[in-house]
PDB file of N, CA and C in Angstrom:
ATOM      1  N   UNK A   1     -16.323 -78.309 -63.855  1.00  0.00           N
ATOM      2  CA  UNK A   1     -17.091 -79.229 -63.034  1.00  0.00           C
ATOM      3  C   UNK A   1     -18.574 -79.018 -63.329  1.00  0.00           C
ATOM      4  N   UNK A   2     -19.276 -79.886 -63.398  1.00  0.00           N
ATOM      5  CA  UNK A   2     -20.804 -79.953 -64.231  1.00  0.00           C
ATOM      6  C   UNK A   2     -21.717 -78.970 -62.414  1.00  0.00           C
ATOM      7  N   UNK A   3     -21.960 -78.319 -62.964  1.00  0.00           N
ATOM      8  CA  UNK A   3     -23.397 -77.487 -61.977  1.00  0.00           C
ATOM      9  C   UNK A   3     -22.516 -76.048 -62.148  1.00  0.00           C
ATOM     10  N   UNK A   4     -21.259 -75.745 -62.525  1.00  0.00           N
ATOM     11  CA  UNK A   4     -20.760 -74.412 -62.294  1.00  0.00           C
ATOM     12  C   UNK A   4     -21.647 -73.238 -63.186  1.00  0.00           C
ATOM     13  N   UNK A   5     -21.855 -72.223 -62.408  1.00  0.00           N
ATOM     14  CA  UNK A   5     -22.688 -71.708 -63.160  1.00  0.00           C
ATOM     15  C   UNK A   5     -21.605 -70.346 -64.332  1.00  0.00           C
ATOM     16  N   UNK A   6     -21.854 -70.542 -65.393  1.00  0.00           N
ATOM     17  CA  UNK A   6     -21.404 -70.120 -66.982  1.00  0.00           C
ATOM     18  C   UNK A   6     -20.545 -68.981 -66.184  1.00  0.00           C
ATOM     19  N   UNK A   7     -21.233 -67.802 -65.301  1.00  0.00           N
ATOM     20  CA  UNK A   7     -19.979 -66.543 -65.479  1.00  0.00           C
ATOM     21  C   UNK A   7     -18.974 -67.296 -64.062  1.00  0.00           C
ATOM     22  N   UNK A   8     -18.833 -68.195 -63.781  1.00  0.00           N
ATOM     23  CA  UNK A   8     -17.768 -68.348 -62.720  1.00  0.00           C
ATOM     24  C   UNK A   8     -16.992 -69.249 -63.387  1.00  0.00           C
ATOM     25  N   UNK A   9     -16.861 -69.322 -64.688  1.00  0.00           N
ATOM     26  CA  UNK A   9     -16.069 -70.314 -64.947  1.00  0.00           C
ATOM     27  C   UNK A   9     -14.936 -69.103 -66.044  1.00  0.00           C
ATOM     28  N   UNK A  10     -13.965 -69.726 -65.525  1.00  0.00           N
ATOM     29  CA  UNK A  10     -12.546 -68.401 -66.258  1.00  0.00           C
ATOM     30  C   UNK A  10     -12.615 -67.895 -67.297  1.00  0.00           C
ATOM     31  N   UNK A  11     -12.256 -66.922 -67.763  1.00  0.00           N
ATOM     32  CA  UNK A  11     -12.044 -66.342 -68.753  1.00  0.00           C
ATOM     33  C   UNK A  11     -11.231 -67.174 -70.445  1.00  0.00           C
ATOM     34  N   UNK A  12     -10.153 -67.860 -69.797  1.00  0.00           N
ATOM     35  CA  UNK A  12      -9.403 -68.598 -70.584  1.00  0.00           C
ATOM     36  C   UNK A  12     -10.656 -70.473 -70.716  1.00  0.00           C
ATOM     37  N   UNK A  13     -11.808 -70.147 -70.076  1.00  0.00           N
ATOM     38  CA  UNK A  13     -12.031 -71.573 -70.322  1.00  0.00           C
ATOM     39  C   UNK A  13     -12.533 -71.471 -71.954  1.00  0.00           C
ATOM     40  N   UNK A  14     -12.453 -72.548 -72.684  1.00  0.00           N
ATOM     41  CA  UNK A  14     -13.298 -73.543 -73.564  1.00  0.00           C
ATOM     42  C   UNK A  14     -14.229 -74.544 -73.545  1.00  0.00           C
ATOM     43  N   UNK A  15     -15.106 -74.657 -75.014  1.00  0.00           N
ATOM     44  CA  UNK A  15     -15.930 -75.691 -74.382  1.00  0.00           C
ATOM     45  C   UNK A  15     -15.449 -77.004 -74.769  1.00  0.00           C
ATOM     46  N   UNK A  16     -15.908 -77.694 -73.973  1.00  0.00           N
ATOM     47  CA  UNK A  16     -14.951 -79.183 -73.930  1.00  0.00           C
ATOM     48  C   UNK A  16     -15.692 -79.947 -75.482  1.00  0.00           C
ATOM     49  N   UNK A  17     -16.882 -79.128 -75.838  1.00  0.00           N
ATOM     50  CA  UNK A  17     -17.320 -80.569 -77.315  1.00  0.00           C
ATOM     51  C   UNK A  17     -16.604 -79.609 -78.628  1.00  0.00           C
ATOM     52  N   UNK A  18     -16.974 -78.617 -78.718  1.00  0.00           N
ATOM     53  CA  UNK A  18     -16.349 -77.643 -79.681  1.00  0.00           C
ATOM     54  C   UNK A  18     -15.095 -76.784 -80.050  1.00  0.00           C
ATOM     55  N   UNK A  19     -14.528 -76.302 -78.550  1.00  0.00           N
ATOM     56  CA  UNK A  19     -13.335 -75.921 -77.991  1.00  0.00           C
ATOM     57  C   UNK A  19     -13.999 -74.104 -78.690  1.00  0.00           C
ATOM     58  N   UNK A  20     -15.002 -73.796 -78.726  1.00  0.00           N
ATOM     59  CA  UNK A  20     -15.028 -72.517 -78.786  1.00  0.00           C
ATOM     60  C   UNK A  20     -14.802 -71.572 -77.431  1.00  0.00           C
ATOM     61  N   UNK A  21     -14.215 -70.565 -77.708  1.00  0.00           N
ATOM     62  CA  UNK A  21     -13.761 -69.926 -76.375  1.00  0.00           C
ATOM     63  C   UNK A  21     -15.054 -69.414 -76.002  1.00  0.00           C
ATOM     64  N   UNK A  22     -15.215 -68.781 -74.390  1.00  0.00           N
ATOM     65  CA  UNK A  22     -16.330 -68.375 -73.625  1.00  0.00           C
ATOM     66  C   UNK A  22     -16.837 -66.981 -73.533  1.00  0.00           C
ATOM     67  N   UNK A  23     -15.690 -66.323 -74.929  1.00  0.00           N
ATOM     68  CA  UNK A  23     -16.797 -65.248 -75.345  1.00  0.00           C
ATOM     69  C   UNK A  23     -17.486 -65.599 -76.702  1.00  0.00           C
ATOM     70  N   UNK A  24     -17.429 -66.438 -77.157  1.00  0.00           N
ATOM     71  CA  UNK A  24     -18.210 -66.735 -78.150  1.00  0.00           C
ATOM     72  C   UNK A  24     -19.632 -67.246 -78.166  1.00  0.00           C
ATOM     73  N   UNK A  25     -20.385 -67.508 -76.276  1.00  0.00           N
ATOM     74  CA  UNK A  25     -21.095 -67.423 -76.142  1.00  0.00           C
ATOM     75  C   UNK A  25     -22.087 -66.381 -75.376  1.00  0.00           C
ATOM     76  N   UNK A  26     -23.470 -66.730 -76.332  1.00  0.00           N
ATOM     77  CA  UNK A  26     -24.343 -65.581 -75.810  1.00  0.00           C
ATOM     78  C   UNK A  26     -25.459 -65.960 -75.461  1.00  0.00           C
ATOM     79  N   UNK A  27     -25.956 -65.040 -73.941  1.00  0.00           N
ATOM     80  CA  UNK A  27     -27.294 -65.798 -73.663  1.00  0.00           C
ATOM     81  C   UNK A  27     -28.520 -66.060 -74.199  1.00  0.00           C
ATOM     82  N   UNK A  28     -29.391 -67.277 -73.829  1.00  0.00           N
ATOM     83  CA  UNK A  28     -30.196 -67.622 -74.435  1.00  0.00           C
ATOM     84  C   UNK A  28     -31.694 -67.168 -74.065  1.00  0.00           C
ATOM     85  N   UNK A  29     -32.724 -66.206 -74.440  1.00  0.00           N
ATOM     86  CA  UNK A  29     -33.854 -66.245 -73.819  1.00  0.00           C
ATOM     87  C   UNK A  29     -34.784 -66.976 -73.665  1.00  0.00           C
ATOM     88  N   UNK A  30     -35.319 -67.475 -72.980  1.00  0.00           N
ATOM     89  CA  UNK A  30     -36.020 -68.557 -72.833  1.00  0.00           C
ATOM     90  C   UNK A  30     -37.921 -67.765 -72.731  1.00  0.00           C
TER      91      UNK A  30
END
């Protein structure tokens, strides 16, 4: 659901444009 914030979303999720799993991402410093 769009506003969830990145660590509350499951372990088993993917991303819906790429389908890379959600340890394949890493944070970004801004």
């Amino acid at each position: 659901k769009p506003g969830t914030p990145f660590e509350k979303l499951p372990k088993d999720w993917v991303c819906p444009g790429c389908g890379a799993a959600k340890d394949q991402f890493k944070p970004v410093e801004e």
